[in-house]
N, C-alpha and C. Protein backbone atom coordinates (compact mmCIF):
# COMPACT_ATOMS: atom_id res chain seq x y z
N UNK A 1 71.64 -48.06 -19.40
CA UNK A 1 70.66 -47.34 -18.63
C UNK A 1 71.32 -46.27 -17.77
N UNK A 2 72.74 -46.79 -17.21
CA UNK A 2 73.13 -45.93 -16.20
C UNK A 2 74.48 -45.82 -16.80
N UNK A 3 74.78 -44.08 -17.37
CA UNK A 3 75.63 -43.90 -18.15
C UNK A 3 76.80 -43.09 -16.92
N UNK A 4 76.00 -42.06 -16.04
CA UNK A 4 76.99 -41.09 -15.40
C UNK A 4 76.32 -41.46 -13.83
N UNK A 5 76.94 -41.78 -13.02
CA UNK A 5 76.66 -41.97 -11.65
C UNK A 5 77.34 -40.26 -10.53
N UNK A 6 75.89 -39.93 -10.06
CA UNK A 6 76.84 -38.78 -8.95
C UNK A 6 76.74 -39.31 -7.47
N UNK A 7 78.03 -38.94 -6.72
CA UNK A 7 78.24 -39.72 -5.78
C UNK A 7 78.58 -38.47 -5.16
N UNK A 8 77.63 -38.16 -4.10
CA UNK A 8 77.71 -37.24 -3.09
C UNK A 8 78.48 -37.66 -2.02
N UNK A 9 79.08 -36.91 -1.14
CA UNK A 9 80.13 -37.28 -0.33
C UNK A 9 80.33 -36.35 1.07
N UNK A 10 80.70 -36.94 2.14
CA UNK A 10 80.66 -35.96 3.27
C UNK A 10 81.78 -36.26 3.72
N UNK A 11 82.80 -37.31 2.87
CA UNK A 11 84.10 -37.79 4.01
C UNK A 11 84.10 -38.72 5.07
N UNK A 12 83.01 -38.88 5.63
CA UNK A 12 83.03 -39.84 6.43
C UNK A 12 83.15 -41.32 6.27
N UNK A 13 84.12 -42.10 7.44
CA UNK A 13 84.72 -43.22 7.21
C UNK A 13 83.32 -44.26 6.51
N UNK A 14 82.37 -43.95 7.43
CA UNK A 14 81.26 -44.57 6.74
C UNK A 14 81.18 -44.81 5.19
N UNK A 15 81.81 -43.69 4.54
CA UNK A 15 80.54 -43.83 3.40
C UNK A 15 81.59 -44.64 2.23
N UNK A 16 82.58 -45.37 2.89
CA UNK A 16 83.03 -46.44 2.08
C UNK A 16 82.23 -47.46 1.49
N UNK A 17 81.01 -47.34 2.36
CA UNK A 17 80.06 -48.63 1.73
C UNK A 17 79.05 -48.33 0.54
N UNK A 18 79.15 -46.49 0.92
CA UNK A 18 78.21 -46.00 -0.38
C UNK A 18 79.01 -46.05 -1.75
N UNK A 19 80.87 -45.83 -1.65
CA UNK A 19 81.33 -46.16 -2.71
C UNK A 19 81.22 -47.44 -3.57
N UNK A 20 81.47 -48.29 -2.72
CA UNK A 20 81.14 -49.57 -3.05
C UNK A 20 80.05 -49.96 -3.80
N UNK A 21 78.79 -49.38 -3.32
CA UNK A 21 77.70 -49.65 -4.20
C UNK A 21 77.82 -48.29 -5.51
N UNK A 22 78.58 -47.59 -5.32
CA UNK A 22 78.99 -46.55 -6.73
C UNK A 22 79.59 -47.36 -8.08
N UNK A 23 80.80 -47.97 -7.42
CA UNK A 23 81.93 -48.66 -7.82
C UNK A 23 80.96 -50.08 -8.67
N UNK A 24 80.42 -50.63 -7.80
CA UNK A 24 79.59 -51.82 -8.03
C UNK A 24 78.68 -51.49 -9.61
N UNK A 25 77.62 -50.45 -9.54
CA UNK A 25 77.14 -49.74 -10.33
C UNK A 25 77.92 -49.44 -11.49
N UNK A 26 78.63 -48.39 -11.34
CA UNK A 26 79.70 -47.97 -12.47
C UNK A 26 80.31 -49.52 -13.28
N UNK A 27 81.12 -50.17 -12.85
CA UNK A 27 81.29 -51.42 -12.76
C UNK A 27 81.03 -52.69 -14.06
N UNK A 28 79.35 -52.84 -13.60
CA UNK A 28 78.55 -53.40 -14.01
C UNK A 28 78.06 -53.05 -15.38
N UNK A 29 77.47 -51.66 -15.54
CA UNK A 29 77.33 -50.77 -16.83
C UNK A 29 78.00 -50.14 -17.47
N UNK A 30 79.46 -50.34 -16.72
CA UNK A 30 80.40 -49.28 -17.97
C UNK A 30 80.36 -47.70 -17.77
N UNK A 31 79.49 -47.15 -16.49
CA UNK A 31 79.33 -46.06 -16.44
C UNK A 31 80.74 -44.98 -15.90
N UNK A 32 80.68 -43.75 -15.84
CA UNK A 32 81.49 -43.19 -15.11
C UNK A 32 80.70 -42.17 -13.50
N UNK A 33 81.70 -42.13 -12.53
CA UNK A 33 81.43 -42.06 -11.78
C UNK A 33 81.66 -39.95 -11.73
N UNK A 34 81.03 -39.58 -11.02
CA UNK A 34 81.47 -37.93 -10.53
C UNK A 34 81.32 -37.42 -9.08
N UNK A 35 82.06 -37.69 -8.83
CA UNK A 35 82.32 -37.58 -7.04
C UNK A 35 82.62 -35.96 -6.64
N UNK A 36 81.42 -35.56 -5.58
CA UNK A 36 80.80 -34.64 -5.28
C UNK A 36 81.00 -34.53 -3.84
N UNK A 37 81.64 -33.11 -3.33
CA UNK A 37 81.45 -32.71 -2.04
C UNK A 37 81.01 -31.15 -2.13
N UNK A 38 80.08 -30.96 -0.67
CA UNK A 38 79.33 -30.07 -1.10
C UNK A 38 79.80 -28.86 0.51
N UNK A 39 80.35 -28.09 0.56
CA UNK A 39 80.63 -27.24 1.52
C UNK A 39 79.18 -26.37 1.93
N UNK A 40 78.88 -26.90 3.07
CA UNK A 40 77.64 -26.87 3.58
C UNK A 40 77.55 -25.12 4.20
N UNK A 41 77.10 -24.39 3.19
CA UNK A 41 77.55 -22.39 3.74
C UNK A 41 75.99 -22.02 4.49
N UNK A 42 75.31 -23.28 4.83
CA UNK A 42 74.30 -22.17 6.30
C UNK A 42 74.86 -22.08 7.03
N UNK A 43 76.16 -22.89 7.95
CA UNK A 43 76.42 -22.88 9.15
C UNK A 43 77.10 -20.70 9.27
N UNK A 44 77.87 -20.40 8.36
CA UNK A 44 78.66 -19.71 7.69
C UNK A 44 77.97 -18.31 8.91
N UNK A 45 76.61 -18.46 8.28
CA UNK A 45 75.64 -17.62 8.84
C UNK A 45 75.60 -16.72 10.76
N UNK A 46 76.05 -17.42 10.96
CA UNK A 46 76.17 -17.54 12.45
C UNK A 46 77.59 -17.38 12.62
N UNK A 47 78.75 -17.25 11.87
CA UNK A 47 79.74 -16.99 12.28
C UNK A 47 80.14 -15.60 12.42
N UNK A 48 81.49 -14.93 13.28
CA UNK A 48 81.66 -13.73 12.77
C UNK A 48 82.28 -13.23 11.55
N UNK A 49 82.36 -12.69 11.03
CA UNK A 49 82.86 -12.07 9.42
C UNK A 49 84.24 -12.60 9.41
N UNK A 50 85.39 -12.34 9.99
CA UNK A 50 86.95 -12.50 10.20
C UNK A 50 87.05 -14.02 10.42
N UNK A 51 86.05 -15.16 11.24
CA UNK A 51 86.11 -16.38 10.86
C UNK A 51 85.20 -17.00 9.56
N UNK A 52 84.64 -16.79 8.96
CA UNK A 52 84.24 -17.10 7.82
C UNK A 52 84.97 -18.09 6.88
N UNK A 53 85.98 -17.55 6.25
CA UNK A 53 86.79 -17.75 5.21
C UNK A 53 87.81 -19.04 5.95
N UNK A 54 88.39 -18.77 7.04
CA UNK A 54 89.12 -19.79 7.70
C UNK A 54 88.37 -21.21 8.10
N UNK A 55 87.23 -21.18 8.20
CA UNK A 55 85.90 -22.41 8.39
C UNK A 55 85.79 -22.78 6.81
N UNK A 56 85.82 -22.14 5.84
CA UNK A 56 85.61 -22.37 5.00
C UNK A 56 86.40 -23.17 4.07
N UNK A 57 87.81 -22.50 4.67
CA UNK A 57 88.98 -23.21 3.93
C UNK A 57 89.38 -24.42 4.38
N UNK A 58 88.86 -24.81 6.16
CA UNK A 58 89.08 -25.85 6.35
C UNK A 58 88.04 -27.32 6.05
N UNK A 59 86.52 -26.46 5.54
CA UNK A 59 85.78 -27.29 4.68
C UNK A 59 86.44 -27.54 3.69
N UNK A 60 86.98 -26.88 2.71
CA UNK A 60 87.63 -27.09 1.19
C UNK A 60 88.72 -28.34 1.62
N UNK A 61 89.84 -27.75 2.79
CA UNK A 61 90.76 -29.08 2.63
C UNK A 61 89.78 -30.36 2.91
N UNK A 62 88.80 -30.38 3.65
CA UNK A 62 88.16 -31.82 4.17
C UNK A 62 87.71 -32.25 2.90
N UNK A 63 86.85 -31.33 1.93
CA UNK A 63 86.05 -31.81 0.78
C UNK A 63 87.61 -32.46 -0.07
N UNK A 64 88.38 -31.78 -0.08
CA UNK A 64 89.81 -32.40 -1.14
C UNK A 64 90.06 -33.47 -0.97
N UNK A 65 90.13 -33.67 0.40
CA UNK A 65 90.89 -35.05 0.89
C UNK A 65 89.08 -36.28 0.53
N UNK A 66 88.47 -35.96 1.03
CA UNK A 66 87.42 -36.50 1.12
C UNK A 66 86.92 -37.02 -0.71
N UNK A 67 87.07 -36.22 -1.54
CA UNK A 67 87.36 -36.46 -3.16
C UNK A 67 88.24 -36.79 -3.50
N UNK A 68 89.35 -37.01 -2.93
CA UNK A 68 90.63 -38.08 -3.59
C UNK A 68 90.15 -39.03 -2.80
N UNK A 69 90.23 -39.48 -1.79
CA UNK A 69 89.95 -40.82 -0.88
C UNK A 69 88.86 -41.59 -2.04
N UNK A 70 87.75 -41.01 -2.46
CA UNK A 70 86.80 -41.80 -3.11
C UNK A 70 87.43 -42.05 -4.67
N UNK A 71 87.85 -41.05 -4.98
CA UNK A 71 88.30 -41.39 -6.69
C UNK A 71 89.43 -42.26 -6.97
N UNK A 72 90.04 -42.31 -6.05
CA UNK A 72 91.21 -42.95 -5.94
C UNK A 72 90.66 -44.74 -5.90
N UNK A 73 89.75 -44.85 -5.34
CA UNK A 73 89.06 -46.11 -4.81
C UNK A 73 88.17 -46.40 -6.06
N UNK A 74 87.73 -45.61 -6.60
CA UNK A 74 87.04 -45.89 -7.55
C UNK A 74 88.13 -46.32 -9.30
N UNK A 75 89.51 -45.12 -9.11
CA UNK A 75 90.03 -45.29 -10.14
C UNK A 75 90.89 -46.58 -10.07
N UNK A 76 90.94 -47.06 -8.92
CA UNK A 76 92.03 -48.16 -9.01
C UNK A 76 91.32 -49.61 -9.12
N UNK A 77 89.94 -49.20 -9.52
CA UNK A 77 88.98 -50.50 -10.13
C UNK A 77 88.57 -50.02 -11.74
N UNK A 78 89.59 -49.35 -11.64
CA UNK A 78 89.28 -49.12 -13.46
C UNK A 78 88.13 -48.38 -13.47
N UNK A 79 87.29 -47.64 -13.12
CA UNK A 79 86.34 -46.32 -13.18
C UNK A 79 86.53 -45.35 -13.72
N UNK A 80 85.49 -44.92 -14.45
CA UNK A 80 86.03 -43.06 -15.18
C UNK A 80 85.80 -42.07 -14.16
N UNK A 81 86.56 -41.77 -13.58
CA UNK A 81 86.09 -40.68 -12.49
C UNK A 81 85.99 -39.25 -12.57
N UNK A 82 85.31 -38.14 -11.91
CA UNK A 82 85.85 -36.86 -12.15
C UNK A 82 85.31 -36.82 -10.53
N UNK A 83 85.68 -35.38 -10.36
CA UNK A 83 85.40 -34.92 -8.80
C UNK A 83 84.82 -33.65 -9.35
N UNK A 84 84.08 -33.18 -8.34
CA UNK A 84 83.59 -31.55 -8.09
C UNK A 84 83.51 -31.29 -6.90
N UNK A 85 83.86 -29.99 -6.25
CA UNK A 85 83.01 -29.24 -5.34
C UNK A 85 82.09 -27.94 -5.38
N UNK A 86 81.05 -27.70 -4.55
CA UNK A 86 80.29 -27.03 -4.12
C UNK A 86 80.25 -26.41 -3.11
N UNK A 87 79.79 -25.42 -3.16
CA UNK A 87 79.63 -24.11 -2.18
C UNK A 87 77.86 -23.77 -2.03
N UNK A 88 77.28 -24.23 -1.06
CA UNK A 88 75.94 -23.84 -0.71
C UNK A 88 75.09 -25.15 0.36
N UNK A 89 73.64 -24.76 -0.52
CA UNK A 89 73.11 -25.92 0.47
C UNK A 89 73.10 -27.50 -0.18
N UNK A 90 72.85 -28.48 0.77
CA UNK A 90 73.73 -29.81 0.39
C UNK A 90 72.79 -30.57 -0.84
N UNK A 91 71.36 -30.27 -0.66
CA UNK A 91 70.17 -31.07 -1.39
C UNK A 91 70.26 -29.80 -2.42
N UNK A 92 70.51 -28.66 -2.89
CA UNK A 92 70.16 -28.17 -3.52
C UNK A 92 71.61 -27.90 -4.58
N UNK A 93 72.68 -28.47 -4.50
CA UNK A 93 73.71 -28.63 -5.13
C UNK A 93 74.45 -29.32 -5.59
N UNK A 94 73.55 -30.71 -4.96
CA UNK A 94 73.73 -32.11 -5.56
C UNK A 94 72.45 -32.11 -6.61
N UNK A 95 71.41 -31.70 -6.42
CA UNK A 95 70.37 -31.77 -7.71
C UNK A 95 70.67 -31.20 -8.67
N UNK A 96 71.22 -29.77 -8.47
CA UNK A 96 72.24 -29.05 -9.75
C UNK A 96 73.02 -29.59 -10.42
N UNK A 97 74.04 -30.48 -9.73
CA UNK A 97 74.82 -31.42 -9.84
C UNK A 97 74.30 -32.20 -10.74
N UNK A 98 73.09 -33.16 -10.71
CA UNK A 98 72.04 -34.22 -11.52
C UNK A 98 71.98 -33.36 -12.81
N UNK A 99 71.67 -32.10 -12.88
CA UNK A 99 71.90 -31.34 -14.01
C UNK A 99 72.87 -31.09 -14.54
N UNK A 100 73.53 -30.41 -14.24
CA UNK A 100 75.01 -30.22 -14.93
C UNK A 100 75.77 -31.35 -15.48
N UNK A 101 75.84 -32.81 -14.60
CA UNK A 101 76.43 -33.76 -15.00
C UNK A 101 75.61 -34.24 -16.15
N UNK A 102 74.57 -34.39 -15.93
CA UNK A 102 73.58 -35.27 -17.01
C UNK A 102 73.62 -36.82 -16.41
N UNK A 103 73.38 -36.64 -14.69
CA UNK A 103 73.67 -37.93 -13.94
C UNK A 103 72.42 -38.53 -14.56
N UNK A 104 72.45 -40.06 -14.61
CA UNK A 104 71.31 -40.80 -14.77
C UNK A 104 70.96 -41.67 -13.22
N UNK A 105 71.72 -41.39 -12.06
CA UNK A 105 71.60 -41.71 -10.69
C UNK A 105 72.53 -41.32 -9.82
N UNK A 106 71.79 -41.11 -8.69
CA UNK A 106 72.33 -40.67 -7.46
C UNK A 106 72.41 -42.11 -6.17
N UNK A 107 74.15 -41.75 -6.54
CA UNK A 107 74.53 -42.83 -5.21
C UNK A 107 74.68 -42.32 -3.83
N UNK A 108 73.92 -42.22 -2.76
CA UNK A 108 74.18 -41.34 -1.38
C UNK A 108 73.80 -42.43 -0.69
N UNK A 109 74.23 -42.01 0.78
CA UNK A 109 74.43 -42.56 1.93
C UNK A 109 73.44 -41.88 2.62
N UNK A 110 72.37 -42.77 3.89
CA UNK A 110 71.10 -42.16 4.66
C UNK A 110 71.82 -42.76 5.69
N UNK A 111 71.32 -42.20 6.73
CA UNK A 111 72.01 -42.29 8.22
C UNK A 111 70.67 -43.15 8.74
N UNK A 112 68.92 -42.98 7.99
CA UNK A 112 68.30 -43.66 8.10
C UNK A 112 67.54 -43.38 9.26
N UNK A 113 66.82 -41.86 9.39
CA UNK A 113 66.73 -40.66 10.09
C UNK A 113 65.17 -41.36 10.22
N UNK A 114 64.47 -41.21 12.00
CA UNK A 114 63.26 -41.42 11.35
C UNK A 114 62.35 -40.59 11.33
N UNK A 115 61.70 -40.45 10.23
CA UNK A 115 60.92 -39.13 9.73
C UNK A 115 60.08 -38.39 10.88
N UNK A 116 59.80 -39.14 11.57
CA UNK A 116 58.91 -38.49 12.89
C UNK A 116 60.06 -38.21 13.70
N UNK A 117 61.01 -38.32 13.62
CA UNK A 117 61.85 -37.75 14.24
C UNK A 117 62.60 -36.44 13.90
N UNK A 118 62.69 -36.28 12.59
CA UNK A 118 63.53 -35.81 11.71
C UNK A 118 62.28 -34.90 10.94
N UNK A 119 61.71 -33.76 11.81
CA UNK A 119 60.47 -33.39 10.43
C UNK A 119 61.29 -32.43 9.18
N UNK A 120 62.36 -31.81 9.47
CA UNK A 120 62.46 -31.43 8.01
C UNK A 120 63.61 -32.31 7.02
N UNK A 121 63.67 -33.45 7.59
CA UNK A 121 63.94 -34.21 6.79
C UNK A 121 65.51 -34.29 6.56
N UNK A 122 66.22 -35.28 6.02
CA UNK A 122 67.52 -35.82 5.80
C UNK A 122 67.77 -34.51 4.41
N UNK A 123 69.12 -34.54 3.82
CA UNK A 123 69.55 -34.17 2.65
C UNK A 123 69.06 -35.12 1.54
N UNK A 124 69.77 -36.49 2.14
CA UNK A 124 68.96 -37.96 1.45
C UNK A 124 67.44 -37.74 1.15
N UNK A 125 66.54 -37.68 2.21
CA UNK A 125 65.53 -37.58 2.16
C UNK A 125 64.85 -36.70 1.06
N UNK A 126 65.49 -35.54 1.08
CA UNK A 126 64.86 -34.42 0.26
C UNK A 126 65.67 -34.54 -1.51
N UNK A 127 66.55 -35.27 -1.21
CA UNK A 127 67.18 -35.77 -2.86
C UNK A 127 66.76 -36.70 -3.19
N UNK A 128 65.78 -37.44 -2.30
CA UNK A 128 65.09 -39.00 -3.05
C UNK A 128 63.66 -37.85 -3.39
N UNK A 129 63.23 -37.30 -2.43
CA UNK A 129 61.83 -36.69 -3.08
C UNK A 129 62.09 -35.81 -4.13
N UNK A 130 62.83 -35.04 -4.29
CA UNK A 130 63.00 -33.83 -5.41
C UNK A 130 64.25 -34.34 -6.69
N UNK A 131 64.41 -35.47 -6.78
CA UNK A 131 65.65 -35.73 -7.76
C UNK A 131 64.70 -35.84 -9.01
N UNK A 132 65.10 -35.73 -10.07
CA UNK A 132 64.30 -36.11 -11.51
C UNK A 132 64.79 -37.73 -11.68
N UNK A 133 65.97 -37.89 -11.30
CA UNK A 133 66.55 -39.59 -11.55
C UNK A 133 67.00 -40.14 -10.43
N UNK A 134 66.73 -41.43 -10.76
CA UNK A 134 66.69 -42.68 -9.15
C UNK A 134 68.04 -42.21 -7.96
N UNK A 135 67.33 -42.58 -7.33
CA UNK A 135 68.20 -42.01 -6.15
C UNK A 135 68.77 -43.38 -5.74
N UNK A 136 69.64 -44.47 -5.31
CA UNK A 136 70.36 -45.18 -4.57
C UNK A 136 70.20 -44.78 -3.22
N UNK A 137 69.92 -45.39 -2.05
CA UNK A 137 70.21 -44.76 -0.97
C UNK A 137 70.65 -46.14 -0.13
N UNK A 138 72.12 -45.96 0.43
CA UNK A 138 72.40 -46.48 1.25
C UNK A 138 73.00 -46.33 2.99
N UNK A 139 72.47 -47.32 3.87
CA UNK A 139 72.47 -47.20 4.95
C UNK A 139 73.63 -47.01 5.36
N UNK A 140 74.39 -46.04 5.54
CA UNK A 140 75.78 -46.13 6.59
C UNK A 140 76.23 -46.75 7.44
N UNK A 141 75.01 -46.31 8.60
CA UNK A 141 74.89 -46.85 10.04
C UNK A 141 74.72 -48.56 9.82
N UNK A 142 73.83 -48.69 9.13
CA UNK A 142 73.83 -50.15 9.08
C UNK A 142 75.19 -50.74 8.27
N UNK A 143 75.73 -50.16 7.81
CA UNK A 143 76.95 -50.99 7.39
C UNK A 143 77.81 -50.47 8.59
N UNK A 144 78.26 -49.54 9.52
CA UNK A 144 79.13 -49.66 10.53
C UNK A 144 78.68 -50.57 11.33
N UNK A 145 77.26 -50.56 11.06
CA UNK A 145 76.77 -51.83 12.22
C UNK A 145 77.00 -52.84 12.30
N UNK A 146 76.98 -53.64 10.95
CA UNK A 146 77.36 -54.46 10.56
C UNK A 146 78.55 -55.21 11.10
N UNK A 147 79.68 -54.09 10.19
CA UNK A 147 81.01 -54.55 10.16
C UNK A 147 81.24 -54.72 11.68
N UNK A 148 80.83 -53.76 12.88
CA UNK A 148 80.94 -53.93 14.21
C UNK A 148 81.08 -55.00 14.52
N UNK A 149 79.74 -55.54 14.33
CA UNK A 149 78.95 -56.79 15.20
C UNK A 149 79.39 -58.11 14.29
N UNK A 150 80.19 -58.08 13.16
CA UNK A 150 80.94 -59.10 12.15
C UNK A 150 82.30 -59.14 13.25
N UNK A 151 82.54 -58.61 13.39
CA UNK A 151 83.84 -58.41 14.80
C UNK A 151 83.74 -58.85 15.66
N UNK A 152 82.55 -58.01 16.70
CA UNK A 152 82.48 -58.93 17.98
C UNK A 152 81.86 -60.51 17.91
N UNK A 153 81.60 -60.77 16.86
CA UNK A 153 81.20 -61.81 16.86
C UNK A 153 81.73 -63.20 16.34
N UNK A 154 82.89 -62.17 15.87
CA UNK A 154 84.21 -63.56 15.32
C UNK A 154 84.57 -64.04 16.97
N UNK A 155 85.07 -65.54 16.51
CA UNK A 155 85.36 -66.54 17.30
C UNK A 155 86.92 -65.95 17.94
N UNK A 156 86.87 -65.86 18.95
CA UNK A 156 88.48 -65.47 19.79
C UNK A 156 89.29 -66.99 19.48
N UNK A 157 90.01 -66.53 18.77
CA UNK A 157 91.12 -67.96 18.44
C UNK A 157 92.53 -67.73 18.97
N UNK A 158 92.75 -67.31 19.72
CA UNK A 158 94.14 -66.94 20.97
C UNK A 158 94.26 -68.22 21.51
């Protein structure tokens, strides 16, 4: 059913838990994984011309490091991996992405925004409504939360 998995990515320590459920997925079906970072160019807009390119390049090193950290994690569980990056907006280059790959699902991470709070909506949000194939969406926050409160709540054995 699930032949090519795309796994969007922002780098953050968080989204170890979204690999996991990538890894898990891939895993299970034999699929391969394509790990995706997307250099977010509205901010770009608002900069002056002469910083542009230097913001930009220091997105590219974050997206690099941020695409080995995951493939690496994925390849050392035996996964078919590939990486890509992108240049634009984040929901509209991961759905390209769903195209180009010939993904049959999208593994992403929701921060778990609440919509009345959030009226134009998450990246997540707008890739679960506009994707052609299932979206995965997992909670970040609730897994830092987690792991937190799995901590403070171990027994002090000193």
């Amino acid at each position: 059913m699930y032949d090519t998995v795309l796994l969007p990515t922002d780098g953050a320590s968080s989204t170890n838990a979204v690999v996991e459920h990538a890894l898990d997925v891939a895993a299970r079906r034999d699929a391969s994984v394509h790990v995706l970072y997307v250099v977010d160019d509205r901010p770009f807009t608002l900069l002056p011309d002469d910083r542009v390119e230097s913001v930009a390049d220091g997105l590219r090193r974050e997206g690099e490091d941020a695409l080995a950290d995951a493939a690496s994690a994925l390849a050392e569980e035996g996964v078919d991996v590939t990486t890509g990056m992108r240049t634009g907006t984040p929901t509209q280059e991961i759905l390209a992405a769903v195209e180009d790959r010939g993904a049959d699902l999208v593994v992403m991470g929701t921060r778990g925004d609440d919509p009345t709070q959030n009226l134009l909506g998450s990246t997540a949000q707008k890739v679960v409504t506009l994707s052609p194939v299932p979206v995965l969406t997992v909670g970040i926050e609730d897994a830092a939360d987690a792991t937190t409160a799995a901590g403070a709540a171990a027994p002090n054995t000193d």
